[in-house]
N, C-alpha and C. Protein backbone atom coordinates (compact mmCIF):
# COMPACT_ATOMS: atom_id res chain seq x y z
N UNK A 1 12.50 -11.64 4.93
CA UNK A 1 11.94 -10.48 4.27
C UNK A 1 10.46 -10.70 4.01
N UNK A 2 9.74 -9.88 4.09
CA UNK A 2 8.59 -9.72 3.96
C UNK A 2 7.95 -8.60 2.65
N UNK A 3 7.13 -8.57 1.69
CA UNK A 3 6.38 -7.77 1.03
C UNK A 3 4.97 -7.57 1.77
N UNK A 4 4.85 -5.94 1.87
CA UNK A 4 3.79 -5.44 2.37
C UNK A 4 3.13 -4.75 1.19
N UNK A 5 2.08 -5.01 0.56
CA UNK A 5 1.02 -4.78 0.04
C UNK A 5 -0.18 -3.88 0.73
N UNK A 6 -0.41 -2.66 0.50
CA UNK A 6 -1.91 -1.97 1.26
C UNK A 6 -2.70 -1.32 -0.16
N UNK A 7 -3.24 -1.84 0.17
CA UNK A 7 -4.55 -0.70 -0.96
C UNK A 7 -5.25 0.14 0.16
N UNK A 8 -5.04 1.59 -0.47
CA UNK A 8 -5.27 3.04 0.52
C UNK A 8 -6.38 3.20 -0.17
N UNK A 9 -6.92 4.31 0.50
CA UNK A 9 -7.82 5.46 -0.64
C UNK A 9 -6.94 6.87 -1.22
N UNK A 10 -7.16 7.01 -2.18
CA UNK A 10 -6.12 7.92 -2.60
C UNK A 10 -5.91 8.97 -1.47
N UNK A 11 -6.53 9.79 -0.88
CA UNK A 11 -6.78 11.19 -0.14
C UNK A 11 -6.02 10.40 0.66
N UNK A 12 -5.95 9.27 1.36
CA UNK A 12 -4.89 8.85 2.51
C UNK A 12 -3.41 8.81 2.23
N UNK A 13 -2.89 8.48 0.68
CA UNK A 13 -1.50 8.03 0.51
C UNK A 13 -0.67 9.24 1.20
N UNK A 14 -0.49 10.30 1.02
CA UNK A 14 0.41 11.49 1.31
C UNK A 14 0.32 10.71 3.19
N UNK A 15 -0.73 11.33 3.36
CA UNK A 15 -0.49 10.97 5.32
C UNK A 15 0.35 9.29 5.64
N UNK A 16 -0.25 8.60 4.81
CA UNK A 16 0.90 7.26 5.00
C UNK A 16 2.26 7.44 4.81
N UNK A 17 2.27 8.01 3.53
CA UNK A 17 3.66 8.41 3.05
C UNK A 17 4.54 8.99 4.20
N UNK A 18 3.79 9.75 4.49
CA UNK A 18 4.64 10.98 5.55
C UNK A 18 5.09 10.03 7.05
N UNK A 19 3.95 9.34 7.25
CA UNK A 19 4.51 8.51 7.94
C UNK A 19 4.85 7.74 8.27
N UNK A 20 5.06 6.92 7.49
CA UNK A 20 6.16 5.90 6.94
C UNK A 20 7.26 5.90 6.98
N UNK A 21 8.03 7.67 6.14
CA UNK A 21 9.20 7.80 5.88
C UNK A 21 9.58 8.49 7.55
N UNK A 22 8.69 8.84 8.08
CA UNK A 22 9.03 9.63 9.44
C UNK A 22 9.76 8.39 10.57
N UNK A 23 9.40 7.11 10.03
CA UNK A 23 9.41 6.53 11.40
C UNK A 23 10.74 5.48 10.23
N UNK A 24 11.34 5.89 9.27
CA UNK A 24 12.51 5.76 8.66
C UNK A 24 12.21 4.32 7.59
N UNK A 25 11.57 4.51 7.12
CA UNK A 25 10.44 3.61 5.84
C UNK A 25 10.80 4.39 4.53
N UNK A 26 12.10 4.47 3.83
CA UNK A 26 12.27 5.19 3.19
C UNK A 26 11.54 4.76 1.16
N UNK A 27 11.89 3.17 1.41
CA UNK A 27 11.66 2.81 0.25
C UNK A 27 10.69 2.06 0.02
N UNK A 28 9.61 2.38 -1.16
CA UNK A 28 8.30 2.12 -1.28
C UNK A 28 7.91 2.44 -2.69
N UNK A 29 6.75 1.75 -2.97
CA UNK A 29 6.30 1.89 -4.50
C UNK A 29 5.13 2.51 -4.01
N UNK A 30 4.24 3.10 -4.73
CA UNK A 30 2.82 3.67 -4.76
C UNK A 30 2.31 3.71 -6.10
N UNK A 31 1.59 2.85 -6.60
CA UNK A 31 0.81 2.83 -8.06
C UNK A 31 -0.90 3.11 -8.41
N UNK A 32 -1.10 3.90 -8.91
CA UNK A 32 -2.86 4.41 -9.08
C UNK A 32 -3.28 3.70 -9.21
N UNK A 33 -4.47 3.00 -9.02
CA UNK A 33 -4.87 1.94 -9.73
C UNK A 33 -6.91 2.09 -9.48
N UNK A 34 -7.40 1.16 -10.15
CA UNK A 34 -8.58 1.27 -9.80
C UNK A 34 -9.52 -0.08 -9.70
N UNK A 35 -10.07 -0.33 -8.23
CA UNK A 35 -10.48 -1.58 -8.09
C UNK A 35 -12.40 -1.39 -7.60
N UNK A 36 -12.42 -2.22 -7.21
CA UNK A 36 -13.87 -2.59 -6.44
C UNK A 36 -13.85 -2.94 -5.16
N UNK A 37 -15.21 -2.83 -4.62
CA UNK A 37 -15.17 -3.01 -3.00
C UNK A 37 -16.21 -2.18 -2.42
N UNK A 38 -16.34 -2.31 -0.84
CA UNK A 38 -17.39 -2.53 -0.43
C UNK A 38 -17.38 -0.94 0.48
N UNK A 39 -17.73 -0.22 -0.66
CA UNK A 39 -17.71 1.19 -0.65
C UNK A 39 -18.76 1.70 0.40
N UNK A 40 -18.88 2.38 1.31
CA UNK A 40 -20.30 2.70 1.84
C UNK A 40 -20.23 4.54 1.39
N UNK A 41 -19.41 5.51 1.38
CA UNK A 41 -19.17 6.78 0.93
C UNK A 41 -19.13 6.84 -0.61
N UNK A 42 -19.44 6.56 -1.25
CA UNK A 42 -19.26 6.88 -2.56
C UNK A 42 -19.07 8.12 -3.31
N UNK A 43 -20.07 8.76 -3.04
CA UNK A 43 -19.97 10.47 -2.93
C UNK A 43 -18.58 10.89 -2.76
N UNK A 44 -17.87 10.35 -1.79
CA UNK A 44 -16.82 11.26 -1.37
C UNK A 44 -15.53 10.87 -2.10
N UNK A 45 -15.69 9.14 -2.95
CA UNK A 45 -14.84 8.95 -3.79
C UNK A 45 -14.91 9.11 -5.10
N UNK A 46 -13.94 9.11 -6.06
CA UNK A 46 -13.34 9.23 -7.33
C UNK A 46 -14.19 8.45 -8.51
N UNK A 47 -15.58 7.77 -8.92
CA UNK A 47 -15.86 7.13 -9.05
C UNK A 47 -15.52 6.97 -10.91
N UNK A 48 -14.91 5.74 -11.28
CA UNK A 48 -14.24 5.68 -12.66
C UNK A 48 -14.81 6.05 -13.83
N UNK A 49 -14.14 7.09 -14.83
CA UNK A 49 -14.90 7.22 -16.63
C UNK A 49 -14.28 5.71 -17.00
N UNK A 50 -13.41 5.60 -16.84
CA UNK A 50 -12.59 4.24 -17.53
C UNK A 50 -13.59 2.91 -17.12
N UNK A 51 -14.31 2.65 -16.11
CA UNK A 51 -14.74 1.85 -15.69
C UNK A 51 -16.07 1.38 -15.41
N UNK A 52 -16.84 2.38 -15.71
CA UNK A 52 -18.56 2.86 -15.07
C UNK A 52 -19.02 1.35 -15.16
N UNK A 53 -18.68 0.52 -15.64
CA UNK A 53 -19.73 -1.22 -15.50
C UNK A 53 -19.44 -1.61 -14.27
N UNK A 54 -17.97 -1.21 -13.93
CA UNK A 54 -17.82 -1.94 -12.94
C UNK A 54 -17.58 -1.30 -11.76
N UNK A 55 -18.22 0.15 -11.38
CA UNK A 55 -18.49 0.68 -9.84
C UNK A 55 -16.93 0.73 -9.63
N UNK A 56 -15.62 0.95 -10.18
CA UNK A 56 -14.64 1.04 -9.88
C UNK A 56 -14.61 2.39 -8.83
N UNK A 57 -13.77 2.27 -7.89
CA UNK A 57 -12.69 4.02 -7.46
C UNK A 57 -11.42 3.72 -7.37
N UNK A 58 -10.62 5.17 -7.32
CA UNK A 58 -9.33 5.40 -7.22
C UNK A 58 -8.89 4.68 -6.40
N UNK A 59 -7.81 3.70 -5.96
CA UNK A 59 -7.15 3.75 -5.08
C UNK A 59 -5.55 3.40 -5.08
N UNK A 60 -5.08 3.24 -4.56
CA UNK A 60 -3.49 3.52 -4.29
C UNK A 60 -2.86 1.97 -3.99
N UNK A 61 -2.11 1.67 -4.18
CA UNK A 61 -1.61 0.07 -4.19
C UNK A 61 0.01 1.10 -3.35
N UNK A 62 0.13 0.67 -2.36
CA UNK A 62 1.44 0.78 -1.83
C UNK A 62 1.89 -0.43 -1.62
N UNK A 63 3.17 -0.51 -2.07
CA UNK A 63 4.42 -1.61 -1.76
C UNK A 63 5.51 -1.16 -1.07
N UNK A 64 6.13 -1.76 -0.28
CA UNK A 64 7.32 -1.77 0.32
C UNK A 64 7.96 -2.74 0.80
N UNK A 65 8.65 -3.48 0.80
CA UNK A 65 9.60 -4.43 1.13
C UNK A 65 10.55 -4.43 2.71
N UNK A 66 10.28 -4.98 3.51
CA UNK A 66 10.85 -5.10 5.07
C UNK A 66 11.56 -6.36 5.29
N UNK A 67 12.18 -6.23 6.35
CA UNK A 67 13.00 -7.02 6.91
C UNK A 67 11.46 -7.89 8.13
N UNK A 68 11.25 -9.19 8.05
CA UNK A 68 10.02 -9.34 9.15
C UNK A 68 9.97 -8.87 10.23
N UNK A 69 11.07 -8.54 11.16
CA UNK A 69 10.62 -7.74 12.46
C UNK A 69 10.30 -6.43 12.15
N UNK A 70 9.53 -5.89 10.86
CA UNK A 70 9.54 -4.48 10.99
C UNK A 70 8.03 -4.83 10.47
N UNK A 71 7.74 -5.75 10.28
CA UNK A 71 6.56 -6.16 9.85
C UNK A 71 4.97 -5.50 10.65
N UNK A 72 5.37 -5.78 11.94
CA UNK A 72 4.04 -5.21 13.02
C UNK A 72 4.14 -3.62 12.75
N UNK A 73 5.30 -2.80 12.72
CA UNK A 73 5.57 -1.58 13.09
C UNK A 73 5.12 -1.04 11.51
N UNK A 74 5.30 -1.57 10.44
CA UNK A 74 4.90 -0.82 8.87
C UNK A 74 2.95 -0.77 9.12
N UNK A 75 2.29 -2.12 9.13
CA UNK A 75 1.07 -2.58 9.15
C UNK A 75 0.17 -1.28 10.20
N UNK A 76 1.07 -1.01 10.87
CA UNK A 76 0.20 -0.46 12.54
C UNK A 76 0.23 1.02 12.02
N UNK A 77 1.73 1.37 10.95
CA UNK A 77 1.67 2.91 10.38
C UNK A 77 0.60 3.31 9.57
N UNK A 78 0.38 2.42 8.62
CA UNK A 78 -0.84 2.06 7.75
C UNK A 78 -2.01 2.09 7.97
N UNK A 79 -2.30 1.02 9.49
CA UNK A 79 -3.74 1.49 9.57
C UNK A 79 -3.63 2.67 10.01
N UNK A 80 -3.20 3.02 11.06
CA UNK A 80 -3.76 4.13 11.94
C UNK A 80 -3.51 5.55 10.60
N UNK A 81 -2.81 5.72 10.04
CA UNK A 81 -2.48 6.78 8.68
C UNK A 81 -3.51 6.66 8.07
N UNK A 82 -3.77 5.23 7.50
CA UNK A 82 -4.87 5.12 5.88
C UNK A 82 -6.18 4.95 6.78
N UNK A 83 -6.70 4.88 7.80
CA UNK A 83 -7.96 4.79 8.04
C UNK A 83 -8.85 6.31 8.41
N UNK A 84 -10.09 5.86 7.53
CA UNK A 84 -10.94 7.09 7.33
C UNK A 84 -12.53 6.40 8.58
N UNK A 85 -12.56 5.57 8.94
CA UNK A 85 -13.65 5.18 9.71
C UNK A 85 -14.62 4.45 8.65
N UNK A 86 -14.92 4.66 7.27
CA UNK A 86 -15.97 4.19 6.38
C UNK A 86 -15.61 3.17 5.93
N UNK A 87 -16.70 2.04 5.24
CA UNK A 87 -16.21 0.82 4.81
C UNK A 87 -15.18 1.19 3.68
N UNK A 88 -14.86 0.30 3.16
CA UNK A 88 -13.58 0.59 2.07
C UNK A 88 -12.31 1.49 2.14
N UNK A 89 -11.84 1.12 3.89
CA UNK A 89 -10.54 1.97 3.51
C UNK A 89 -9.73 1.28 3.01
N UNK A 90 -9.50 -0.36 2.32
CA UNK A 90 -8.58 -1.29 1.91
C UNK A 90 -8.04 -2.15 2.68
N UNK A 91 -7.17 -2.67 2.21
CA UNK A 91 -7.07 -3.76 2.97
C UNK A 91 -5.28 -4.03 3.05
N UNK A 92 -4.22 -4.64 3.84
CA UNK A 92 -2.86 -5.03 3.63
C UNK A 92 -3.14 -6.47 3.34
N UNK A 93 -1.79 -6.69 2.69
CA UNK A 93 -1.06 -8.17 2.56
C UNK A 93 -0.21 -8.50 2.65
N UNK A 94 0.60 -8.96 3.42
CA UNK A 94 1.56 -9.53 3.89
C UNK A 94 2.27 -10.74 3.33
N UNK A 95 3.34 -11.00 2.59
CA UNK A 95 3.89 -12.11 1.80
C UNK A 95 5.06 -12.37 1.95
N UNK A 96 5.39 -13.55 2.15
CA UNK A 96 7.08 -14.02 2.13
C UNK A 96 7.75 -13.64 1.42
N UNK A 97 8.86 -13.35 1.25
CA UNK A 97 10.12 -12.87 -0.19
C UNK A 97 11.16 -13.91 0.20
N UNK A 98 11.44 -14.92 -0.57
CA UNK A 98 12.36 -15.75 -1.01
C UNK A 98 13.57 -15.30 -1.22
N UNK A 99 13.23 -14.79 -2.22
CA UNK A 99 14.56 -13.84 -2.86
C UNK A 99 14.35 -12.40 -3.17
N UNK A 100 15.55 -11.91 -3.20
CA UNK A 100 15.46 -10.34 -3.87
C UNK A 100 17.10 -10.16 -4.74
N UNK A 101 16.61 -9.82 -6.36
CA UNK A 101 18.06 -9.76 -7.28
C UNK A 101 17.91 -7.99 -7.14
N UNK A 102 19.10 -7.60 -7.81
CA UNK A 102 19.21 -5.95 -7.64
C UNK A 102 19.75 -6.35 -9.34
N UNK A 103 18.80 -5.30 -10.07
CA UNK A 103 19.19 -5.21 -11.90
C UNK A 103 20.65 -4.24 -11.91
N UNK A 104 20.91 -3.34 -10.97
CA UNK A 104 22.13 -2.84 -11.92
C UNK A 104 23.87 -3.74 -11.30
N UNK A 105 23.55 -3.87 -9.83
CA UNK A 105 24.24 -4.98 -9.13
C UNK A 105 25.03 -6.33 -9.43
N UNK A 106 23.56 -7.17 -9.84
CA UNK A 106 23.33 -8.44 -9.97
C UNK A 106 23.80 -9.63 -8.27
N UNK A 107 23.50 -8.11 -7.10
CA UNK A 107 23.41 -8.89 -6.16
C UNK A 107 22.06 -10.06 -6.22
N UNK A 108 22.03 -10.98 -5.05
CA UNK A 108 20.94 -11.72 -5.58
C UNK A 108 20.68 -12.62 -3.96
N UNK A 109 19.80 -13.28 -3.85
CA UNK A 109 19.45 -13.76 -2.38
C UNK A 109 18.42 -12.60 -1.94
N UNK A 110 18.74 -13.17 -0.12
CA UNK A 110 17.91 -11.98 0.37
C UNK A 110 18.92 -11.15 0.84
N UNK A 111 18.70 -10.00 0.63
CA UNK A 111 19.15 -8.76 0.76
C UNK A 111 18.80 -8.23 1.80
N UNK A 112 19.79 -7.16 2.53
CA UNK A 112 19.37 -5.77 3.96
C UNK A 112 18.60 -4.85 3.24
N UNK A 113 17.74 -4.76 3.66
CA UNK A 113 16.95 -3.50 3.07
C UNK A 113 17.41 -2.02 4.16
């Protein structure tokens, strides 16, 4: 199992979303969040009240959890979906999963996603 990590730009999540679940990527987290980075459009992003010291914008933290051979096929939906051509469309991460418990279950190991 693998955890896939992408930080989007917000205006991209829906088009990832859509195709993600199209190519049968059903389960996924998406959380607002607001970071830093090497913005070249600024204008065209969200730029933070919460944050103004630190040049923050909007962006989108997607998670989803795969089996590793689905690993190339999630990453490749991502870019080609979340990319806008300008610096700062984000970046993926890719991480091992050891384990996975289920809270109402109490299955536990790695799990079929």
């Amino acid at each position: 199992m693998k955890l896939i990590k992408a930080y989007i730009r917000h205006r991209k999540s829906e088009e990832v979303y859509d195709a993600l679940k199209k190519e049968g990527f059903c389960c996924m987290t998406f959380v607002e969040c607001e970071g830093t980075g090497q913005y070249s459009d600024h204008e065209k992003e969200h730029v933070s009240a919460k944050y103004p010291f630190a040049d923050a914008y909007r962006v989108i933290k997607l998670e989803i959890l795969v089996a590793a051979e689905h690993v190339a096929s999630v990453v490749n939906i991502i870019r080609e979906n979340g990319r806008t051509g300008y610096h700062g469309d984000g970046m993926i991460i890719v991480s091992p999963v050891n384990e996975v418990y289920k809270v109402r279950t109490d299955e536990n190991g790695i799990l079929s996603i």
